[in-house]
N, C-alpha and C. Protein backbone atom coordinates (compact mmCIF):
# COMPACT_ATOMS: atom_id res chain seq x y z
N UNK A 1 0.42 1.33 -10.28
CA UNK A 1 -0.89 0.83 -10.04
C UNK A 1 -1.09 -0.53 -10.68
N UNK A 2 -0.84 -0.88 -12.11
CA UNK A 2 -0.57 -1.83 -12.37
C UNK A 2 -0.18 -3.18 -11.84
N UNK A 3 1.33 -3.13 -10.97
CA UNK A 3 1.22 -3.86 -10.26
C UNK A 3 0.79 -3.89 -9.15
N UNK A 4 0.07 -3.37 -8.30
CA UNK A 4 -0.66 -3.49 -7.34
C UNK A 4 -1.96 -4.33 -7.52
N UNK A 5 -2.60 -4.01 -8.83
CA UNK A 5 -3.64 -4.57 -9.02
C UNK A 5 -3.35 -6.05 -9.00
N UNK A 6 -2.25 -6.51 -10.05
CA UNK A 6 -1.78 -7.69 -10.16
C UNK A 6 -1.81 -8.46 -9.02
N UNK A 7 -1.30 -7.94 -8.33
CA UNK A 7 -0.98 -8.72 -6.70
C UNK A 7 -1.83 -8.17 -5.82
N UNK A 8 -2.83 -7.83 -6.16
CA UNK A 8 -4.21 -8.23 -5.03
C UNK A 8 -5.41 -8.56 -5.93
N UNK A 9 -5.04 -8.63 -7.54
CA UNK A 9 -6.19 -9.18 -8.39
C UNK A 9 -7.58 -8.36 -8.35
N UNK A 10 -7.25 -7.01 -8.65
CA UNK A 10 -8.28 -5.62 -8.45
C UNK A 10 -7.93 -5.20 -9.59
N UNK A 11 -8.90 -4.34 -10.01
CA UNK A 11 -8.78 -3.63 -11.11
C UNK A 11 -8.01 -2.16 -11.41
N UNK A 12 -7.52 -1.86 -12.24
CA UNK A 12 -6.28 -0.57 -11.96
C UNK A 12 -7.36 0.88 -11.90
N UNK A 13 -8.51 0.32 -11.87
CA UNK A 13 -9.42 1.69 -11.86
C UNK A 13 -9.28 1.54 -9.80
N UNK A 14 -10.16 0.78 -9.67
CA UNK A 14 -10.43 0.18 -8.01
C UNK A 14 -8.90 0.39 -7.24
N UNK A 15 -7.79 0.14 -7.65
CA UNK A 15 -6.59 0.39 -7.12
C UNK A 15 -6.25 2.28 -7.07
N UNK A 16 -6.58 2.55 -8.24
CA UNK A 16 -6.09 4.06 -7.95
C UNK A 16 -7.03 4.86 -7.52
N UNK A 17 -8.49 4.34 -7.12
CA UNK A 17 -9.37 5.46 -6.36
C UNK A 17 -8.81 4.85 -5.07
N UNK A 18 -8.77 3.64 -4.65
CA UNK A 18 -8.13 3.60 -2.97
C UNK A 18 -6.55 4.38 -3.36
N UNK A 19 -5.65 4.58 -3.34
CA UNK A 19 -4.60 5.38 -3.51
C UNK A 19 -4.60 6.56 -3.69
N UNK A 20 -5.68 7.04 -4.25
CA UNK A 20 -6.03 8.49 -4.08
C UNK A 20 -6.77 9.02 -2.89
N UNK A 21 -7.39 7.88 -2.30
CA UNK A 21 -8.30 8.27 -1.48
C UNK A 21 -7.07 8.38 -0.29
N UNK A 22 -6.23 7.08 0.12
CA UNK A 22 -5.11 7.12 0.78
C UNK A 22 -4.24 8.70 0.65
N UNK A 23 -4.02 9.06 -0.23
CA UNK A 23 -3.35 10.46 -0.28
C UNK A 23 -4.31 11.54 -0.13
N UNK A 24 -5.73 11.38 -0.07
CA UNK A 24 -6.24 12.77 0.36
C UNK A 24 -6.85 12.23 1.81
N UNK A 25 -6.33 11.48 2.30
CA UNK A 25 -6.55 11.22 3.79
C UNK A 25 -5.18 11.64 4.34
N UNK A 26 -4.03 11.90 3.74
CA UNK A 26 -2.46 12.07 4.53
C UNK A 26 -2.09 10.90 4.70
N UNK A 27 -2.27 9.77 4.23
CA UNK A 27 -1.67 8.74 4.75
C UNK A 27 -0.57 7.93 3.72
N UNK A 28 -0.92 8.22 2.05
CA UNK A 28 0.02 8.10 1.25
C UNK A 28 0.46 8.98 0.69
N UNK A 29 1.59 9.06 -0.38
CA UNK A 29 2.22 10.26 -0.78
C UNK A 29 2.65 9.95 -2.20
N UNK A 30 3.17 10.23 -2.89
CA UNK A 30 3.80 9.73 -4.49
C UNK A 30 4.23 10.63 -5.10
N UNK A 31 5.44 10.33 -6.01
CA UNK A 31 6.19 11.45 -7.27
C UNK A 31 5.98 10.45 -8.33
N UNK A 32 6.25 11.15 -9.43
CA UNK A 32 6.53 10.85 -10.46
C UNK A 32 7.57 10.91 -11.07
N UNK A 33 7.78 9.88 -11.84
CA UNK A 33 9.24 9.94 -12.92
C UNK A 33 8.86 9.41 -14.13
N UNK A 34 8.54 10.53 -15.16
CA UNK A 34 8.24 10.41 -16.36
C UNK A 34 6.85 9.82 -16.03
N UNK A 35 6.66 8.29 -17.01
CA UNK A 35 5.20 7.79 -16.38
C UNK A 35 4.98 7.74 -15.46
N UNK A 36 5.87 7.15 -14.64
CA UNK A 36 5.69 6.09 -13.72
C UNK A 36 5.46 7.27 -12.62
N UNK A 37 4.52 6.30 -11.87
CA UNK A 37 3.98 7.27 -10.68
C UNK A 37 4.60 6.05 -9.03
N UNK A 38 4.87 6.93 -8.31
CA UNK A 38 5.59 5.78 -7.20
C UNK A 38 4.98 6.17 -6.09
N UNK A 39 4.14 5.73 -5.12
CA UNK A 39 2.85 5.59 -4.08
C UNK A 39 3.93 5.24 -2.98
N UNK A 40 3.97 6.16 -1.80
CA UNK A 40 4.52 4.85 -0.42
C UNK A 40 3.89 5.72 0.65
N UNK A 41 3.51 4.86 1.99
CA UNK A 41 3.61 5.57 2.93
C UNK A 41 3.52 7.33 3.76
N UNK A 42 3.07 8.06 4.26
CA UNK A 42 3.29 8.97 4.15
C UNK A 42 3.02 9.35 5.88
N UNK A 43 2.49 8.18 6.66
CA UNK A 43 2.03 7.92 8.10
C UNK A 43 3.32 7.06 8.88
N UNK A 44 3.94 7.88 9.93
CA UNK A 44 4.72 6.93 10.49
C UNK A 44 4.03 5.80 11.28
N UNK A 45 3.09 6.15 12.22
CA UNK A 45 1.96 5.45 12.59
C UNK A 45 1.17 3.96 11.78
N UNK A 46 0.71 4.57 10.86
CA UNK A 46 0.21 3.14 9.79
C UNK A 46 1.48 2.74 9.30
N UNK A 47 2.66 2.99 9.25
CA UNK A 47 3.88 2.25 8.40
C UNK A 47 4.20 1.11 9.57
N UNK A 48 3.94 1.82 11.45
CA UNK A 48 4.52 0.72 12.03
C UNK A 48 3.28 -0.21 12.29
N UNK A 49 1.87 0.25 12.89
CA UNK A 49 0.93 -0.98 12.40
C UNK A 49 0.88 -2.02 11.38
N UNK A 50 1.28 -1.71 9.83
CA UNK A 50 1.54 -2.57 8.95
C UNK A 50 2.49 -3.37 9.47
N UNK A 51 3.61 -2.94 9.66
CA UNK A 51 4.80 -3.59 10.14
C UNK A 51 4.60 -4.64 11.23
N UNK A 52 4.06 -4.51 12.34
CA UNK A 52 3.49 -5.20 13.29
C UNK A 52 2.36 -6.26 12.78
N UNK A 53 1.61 -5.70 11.88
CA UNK A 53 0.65 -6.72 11.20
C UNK A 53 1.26 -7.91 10.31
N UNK A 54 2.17 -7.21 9.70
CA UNK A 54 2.78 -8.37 9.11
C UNK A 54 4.18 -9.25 10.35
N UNK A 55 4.52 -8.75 11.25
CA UNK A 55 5.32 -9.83 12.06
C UNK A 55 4.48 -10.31 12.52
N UNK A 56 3.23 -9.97 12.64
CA UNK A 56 2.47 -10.67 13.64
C UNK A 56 1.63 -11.91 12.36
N UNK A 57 1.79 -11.97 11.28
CA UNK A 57 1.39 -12.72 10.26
C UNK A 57 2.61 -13.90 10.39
N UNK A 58 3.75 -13.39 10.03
CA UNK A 58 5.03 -14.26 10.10
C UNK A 58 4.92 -15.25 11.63
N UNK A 59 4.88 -14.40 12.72
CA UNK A 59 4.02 -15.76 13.14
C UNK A 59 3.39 -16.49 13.46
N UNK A 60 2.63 -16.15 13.06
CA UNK A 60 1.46 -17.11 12.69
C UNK A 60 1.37 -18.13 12.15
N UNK A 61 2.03 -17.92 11.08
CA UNK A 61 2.62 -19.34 9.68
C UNK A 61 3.61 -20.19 10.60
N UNK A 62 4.51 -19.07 11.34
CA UNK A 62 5.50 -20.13 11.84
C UNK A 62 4.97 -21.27 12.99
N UNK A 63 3.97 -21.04 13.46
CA UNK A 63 3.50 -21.57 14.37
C UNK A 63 2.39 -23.04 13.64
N UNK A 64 2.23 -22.78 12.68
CA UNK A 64 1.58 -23.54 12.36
C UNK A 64 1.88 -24.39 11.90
């Protein structure tokens, strides 16, 4: 969570209620190892929209 916050500049409270909220919607998932807690994906659906959102970002830049 930590770094998530970092790299969207949110607070690690505001980051882990959306991530929780994401996992009690089915759409994220996470284990743990020791502390560390590890968040990914859990929607094949939203994994390929993201995916598409971001090629479709790439070009965008390239075009510009």
């Amino acid at each position: 969570m930590c770094d998530v916050a970092n790299i969207t500049g949110s607070t690690i409270a505001n980051v882990s209620h959306h991530l929780r909220t994401l996992k009690n919607m089915g759409l994220a998932k996470y284990r743990k190892e020791g502390k560390l807690v590890f968040y990914s994906l859990d929607d094949d659906h939203v994994k390929q929209l993201i995916m598409l959102a971001m090629a479709h970002q790439r070009e965008e830049k390239a075009h510009v």
